[in-house]
PDB file of N, CA and C in Angstrom:
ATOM      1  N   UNK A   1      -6.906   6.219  -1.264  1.00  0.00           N
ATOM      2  CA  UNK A   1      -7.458   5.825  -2.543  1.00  0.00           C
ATOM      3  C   UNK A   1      -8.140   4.472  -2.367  1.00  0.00           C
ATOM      4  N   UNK A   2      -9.480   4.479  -3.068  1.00  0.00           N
ATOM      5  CA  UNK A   2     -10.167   2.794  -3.015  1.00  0.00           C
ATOM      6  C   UNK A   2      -9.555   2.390  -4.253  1.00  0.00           C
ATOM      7  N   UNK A   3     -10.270   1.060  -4.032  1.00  0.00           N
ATOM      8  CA  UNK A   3     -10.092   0.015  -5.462  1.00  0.00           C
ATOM      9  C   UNK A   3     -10.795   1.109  -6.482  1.00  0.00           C
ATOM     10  N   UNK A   4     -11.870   1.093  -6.517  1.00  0.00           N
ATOM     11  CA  UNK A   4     -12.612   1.935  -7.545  1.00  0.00           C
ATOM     12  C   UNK A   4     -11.954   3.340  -7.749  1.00  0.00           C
ATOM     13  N   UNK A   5     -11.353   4.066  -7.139  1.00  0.00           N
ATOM     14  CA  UNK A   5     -10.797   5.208  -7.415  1.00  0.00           C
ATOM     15  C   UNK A   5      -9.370   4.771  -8.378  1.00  0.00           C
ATOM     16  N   UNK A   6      -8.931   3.690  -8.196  1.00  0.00           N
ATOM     17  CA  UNK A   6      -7.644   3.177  -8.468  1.00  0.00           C
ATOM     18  C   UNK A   6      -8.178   2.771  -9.884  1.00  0.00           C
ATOM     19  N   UNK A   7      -9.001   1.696 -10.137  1.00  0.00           N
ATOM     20  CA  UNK A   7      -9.553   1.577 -10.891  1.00  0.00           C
ATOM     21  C   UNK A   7      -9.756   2.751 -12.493  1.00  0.00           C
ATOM     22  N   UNK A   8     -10.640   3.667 -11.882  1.00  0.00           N
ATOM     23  CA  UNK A   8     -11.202   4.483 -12.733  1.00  0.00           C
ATOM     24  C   UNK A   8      -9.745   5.267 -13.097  1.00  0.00           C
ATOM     25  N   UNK A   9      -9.094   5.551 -12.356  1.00  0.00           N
ATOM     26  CA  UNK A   9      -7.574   6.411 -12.740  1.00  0.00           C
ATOM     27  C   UNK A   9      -6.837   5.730 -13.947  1.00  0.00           C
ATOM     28  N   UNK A  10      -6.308   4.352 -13.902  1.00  0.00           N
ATOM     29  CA  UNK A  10      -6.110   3.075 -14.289  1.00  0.00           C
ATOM     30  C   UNK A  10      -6.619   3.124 -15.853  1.00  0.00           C
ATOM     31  N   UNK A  11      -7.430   3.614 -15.883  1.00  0.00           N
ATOM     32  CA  UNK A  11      -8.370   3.474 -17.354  1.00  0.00           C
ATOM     33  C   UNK A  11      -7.920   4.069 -18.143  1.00  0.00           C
ATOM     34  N   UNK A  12      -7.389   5.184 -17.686  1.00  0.00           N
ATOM     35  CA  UNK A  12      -7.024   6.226 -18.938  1.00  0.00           C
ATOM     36  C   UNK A  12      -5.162   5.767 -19.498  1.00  0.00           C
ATOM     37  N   UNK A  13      -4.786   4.555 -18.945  1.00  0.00           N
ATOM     38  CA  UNK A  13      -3.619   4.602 -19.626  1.00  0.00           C
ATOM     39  C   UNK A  13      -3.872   3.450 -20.668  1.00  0.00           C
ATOM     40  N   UNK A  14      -3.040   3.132 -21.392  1.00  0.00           N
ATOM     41  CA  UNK A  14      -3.036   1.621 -22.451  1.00  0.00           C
ATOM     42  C   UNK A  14      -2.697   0.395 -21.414  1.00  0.00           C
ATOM     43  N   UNK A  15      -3.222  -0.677 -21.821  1.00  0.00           N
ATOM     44  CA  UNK A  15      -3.424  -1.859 -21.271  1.00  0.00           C
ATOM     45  C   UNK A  15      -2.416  -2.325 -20.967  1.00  0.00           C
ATOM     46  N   UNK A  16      -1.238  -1.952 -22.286  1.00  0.00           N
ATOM     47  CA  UNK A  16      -0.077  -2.701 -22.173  1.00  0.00           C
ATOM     48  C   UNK A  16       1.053  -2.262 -21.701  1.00  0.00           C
ATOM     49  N   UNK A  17       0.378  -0.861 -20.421  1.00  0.00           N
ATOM     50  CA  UNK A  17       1.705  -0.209 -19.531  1.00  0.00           C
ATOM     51  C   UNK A  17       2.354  -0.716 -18.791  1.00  0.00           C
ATOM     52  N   UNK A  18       3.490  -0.609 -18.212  1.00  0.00           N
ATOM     53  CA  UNK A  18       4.274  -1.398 -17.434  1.00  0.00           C
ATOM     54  C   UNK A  18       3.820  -0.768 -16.389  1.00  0.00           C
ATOM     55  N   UNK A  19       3.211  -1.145 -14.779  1.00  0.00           N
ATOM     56  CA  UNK A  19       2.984  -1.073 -13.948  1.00  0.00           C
ATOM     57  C   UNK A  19       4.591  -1.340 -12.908  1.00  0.00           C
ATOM     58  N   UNK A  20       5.235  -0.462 -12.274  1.00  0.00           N
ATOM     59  CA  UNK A  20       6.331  -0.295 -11.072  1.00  0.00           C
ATOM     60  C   UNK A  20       5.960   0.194 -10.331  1.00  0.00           C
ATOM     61  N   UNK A  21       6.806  -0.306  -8.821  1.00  0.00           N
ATOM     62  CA  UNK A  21       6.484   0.873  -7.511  1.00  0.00           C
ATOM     63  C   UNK A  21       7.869   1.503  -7.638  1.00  0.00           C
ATOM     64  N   UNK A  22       8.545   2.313  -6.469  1.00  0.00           N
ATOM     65  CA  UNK A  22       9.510   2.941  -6.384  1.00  0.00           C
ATOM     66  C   UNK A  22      10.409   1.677  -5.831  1.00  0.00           C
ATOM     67  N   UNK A  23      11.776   1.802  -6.263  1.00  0.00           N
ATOM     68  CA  UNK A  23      12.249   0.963  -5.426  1.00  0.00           C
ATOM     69  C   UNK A  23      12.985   1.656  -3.986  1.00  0.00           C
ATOM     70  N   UNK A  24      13.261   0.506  -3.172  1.00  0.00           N
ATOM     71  CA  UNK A  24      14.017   0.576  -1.647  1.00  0.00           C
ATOM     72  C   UNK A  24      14.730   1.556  -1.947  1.00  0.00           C
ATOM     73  N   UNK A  25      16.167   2.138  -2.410  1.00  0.00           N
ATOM     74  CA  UNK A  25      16.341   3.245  -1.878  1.00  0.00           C
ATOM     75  C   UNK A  25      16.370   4.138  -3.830  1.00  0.00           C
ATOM     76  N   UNK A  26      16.765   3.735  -4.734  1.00  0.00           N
ATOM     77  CA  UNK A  26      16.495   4.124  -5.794  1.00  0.00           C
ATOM     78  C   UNK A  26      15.892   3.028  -6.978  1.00  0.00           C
ATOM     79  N   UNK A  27      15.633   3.700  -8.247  1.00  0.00           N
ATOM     80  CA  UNK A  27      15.084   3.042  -9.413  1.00  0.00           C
ATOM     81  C   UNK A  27      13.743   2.143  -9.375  1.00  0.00           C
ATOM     82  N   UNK A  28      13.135   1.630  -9.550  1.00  0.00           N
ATOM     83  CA  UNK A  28      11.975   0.617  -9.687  1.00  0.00           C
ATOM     84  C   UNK A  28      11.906  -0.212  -9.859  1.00  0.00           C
ATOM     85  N   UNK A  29      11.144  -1.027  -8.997  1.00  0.00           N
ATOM     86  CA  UNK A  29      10.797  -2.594  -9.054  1.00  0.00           C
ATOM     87  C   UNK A  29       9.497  -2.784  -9.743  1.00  0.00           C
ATOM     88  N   UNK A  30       9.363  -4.150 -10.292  1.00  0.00           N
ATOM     89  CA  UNK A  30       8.002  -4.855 -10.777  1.00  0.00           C
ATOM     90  C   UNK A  30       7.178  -5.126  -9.877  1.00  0.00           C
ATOM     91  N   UNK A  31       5.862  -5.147  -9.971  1.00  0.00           N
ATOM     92  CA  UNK A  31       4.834  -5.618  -9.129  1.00  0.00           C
ATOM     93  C   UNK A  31       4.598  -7.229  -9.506  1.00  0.00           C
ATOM     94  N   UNK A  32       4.161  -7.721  -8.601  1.00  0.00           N
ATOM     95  CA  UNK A  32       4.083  -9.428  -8.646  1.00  0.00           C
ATOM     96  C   UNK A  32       2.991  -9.288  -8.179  1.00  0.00           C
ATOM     97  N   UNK A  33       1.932 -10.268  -8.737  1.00  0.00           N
ATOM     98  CA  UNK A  33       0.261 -10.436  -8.263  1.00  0.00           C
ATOM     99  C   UNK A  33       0.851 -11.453  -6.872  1.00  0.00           C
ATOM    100  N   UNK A  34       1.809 -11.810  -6.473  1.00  0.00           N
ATOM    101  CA  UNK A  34       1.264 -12.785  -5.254  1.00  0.00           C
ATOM    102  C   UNK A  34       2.253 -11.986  -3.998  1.00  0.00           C
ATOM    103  N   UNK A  35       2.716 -10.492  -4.154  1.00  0.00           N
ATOM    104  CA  UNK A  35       3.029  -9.681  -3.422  1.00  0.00           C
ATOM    105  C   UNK A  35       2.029  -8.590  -3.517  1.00  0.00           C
ATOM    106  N   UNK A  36       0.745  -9.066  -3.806  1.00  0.00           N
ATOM    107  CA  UNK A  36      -0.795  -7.745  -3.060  1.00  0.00           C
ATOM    108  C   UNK A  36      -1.345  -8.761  -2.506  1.00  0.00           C
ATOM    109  N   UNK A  37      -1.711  -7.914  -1.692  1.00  0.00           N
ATOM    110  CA  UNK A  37      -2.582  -8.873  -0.580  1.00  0.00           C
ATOM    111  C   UNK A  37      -3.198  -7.568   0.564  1.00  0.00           C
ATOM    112  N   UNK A  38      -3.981  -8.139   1.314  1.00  0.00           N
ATOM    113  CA  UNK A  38      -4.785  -7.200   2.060  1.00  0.00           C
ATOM    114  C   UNK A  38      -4.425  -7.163   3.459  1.00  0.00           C
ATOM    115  N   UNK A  39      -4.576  -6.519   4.236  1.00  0.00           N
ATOM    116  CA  UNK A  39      -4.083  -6.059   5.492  1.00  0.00           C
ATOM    117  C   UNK A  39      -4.397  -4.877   6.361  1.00  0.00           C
ATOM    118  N   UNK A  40      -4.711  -5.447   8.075  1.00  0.00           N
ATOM    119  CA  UNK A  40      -4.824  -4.287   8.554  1.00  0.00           C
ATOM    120  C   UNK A  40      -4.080  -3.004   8.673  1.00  0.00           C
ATOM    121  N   UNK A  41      -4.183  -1.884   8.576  1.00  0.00           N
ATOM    122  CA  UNK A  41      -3.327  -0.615   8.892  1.00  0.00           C
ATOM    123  C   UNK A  41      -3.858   0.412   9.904  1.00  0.00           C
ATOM    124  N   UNK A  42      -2.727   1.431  10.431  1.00  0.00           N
ATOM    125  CA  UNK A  42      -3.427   2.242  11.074  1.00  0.00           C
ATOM    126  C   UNK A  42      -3.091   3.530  10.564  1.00  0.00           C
ATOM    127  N   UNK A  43      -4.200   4.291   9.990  1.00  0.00           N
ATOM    128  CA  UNK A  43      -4.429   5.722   9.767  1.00  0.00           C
ATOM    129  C   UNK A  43      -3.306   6.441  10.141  1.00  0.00           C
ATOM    130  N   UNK A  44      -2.798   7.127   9.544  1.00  0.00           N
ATOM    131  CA  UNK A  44      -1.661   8.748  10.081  1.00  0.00           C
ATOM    132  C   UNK A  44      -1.204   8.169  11.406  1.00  0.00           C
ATOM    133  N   UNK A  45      -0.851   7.275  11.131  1.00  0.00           N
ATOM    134  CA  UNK A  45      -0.190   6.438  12.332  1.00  0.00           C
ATOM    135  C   UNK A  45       1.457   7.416  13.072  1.00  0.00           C
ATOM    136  N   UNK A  46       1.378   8.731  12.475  1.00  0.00           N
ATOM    137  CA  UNK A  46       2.564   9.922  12.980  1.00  0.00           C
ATOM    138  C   UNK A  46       3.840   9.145  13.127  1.00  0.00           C
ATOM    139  N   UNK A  47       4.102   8.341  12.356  1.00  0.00           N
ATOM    140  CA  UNK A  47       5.700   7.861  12.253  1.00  0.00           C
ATOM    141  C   UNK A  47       6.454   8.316  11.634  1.00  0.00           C
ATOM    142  N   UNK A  48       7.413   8.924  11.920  1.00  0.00           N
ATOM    143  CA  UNK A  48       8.361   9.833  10.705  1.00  0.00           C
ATOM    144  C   UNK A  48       8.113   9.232   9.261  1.00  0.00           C
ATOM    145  N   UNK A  49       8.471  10.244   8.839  1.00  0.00           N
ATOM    146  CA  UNK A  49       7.847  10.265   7.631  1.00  0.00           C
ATOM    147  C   UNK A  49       9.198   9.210   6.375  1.00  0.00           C
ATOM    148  N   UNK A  50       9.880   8.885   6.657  1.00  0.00           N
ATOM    149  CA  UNK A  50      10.564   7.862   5.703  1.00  0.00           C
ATOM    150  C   UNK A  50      10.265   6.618   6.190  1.00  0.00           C
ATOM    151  N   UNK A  51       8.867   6.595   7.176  1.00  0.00           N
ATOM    152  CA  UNK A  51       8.437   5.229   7.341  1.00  0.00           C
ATOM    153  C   UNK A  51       7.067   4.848   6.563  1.00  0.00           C
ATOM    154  N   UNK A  52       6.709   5.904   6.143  1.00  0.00           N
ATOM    155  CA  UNK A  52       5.020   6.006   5.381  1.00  0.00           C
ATOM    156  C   UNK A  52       4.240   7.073   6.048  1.00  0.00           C
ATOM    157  N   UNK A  53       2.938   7.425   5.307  1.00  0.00           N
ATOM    158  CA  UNK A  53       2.103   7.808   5.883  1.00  0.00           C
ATOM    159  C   UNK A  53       1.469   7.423   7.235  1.00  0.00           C
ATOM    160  N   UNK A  54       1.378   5.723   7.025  1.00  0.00           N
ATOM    161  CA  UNK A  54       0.501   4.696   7.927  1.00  0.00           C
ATOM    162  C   UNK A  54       1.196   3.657   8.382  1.00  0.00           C
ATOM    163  N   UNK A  55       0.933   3.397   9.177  1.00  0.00           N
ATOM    164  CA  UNK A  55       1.735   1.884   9.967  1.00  0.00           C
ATOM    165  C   UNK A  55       0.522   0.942  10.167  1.00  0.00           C
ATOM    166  N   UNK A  56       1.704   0.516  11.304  1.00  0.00           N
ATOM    167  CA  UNK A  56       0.490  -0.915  11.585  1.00  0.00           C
ATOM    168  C   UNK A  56      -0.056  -1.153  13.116  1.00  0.00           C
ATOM    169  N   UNK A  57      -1.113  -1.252  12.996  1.00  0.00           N
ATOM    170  CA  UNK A  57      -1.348  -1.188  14.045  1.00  0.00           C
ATOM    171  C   UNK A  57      -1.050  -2.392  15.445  1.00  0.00           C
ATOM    172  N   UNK A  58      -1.196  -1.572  16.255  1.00  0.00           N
ATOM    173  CA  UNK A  58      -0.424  -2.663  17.848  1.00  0.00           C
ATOM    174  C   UNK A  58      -1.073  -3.609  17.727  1.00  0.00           C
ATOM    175  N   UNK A  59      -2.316  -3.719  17.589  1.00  0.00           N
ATOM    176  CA  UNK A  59      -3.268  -5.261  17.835  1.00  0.00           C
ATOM    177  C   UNK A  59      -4.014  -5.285  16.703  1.00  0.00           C
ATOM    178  N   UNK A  60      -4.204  -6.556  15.752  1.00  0.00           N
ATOM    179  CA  UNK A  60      -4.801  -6.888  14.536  1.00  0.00           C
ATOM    180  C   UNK A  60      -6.241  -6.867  14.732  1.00  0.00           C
ATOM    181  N   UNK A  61      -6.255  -7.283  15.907  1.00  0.00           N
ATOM    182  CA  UNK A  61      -8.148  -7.705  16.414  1.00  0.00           C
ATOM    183  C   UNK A  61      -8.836  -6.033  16.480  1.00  0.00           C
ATOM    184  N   UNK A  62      -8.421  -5.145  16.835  1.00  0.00           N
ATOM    185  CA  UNK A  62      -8.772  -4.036  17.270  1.00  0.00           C
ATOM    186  C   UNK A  62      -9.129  -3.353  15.787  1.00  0.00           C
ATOM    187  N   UNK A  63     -10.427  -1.907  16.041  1.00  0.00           N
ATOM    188  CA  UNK A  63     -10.898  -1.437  14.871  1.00  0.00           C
ATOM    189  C   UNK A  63     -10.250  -0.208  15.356  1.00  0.00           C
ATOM    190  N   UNK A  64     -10.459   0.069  16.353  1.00  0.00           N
ATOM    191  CA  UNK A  64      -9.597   1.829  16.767  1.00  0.00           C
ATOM    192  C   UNK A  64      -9.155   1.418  17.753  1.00  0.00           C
ATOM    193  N   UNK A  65      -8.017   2.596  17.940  1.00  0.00           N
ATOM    194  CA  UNK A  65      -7.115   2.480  19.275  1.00  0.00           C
ATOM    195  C   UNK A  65      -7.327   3.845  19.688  1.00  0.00           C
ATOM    196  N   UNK A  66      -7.862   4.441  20.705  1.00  0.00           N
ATOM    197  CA  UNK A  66      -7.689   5.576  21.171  1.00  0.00           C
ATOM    198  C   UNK A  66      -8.343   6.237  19.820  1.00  0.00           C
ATOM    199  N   UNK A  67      -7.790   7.147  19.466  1.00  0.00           N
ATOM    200  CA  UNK A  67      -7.650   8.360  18.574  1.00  0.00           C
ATOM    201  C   UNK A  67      -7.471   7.653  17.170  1.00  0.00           C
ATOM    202  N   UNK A  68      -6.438   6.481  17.182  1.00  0.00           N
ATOM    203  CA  UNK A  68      -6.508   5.825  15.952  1.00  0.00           C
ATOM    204  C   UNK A  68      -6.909   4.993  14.864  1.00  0.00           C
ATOM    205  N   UNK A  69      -7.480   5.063  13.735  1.00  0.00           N
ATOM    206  CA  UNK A  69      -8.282   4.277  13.066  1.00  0.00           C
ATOM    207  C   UNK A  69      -7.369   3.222  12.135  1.00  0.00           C
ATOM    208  N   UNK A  70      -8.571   1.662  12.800  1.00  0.00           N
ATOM    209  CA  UNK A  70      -7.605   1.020  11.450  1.00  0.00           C
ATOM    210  C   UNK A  70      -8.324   0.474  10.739  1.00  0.00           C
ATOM    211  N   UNK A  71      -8.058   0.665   9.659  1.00  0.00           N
ATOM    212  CA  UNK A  71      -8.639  -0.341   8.297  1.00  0.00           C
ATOM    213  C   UNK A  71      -8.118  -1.229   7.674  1.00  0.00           C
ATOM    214  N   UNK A  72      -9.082  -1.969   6.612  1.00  0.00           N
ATOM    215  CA  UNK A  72      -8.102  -2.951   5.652  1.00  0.00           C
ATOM    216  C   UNK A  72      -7.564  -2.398   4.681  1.00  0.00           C
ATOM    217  N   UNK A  73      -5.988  -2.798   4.147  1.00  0.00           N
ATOM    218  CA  UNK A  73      -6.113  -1.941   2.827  1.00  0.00           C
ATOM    219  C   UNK A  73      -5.322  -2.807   1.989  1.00  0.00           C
ATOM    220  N   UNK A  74      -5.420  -2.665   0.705  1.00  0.00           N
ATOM    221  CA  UNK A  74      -4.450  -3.330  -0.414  1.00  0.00           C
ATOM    222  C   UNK A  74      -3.484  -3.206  -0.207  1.00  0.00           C
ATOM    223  N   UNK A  75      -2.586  -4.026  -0.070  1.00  0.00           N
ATOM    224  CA  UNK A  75      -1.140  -3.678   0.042  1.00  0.00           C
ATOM    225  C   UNK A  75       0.136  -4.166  -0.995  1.00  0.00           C
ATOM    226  N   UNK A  76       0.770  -3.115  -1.582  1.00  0.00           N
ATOM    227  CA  UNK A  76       1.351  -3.695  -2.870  1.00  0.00           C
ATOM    228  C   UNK A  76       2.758  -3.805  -2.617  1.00  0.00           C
ATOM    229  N   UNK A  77       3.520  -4.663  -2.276  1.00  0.00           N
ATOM    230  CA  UNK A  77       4.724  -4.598  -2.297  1.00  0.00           C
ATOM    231  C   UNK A  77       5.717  -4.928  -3.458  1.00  0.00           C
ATOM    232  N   UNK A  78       6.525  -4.364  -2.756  1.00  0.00           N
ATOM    233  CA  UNK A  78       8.061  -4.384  -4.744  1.00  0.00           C
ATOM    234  C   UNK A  78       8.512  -6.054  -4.740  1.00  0.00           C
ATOM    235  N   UNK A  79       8.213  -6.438  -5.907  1.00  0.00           N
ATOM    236  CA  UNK A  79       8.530  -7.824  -5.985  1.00  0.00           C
ATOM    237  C   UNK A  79      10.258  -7.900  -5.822  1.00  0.00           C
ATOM    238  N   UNK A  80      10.683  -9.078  -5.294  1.00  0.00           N
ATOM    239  CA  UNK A  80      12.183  -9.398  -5.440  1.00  0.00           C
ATOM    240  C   UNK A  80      12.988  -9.601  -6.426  1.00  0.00           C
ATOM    241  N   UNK A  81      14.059  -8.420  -6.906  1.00  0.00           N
ATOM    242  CA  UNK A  81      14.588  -8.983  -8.081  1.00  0.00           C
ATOM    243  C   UNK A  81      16.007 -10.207  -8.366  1.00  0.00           C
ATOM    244  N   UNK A  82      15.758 -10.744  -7.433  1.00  0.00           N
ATOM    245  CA  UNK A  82      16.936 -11.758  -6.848  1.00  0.00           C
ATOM    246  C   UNK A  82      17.035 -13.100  -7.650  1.00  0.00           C
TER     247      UNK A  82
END
């Protein structure tokens, strides 16, 4: 998903929805604007699957590795409820 796909989805709810991710192993956490931030990843990075779709890639400097593609992507993590 891009920004703009995220975006346009985004539209169709009310302004004043509560935005959560899933939490660590149950229930939901809040999102915090200074836990998104951007970052390299690597594509179907084939890591079992209770690790994500995508990982990270071996070297930050690198655009592909072999077979693997990496890009930048938004990255939203579950704020701390501590």
């Amino acid at each position: 998903m891009t920004v703009k796909e995220l975006v346009k989805f985004l539209e169709k709810y009310p302004d004043d929805l509560r935005v959560v991710v899933n939490g660590y192993e149950d229930g939901y956490d809040d999102i915090s604007p200074n836990r998104i931030f951007t970052r390299k990843i690597q594509l179907d990075a084939g890591t079992p699957d209770w690790e994500g779709q995508h990982g990270d890639p071996p070297y930050e400097s690198e655009e592909k590795i072999g077979d693997a593609k990496i890009v930048e992507a938004l990255v939203f993590h579950r704020a701390p409820y501590y």
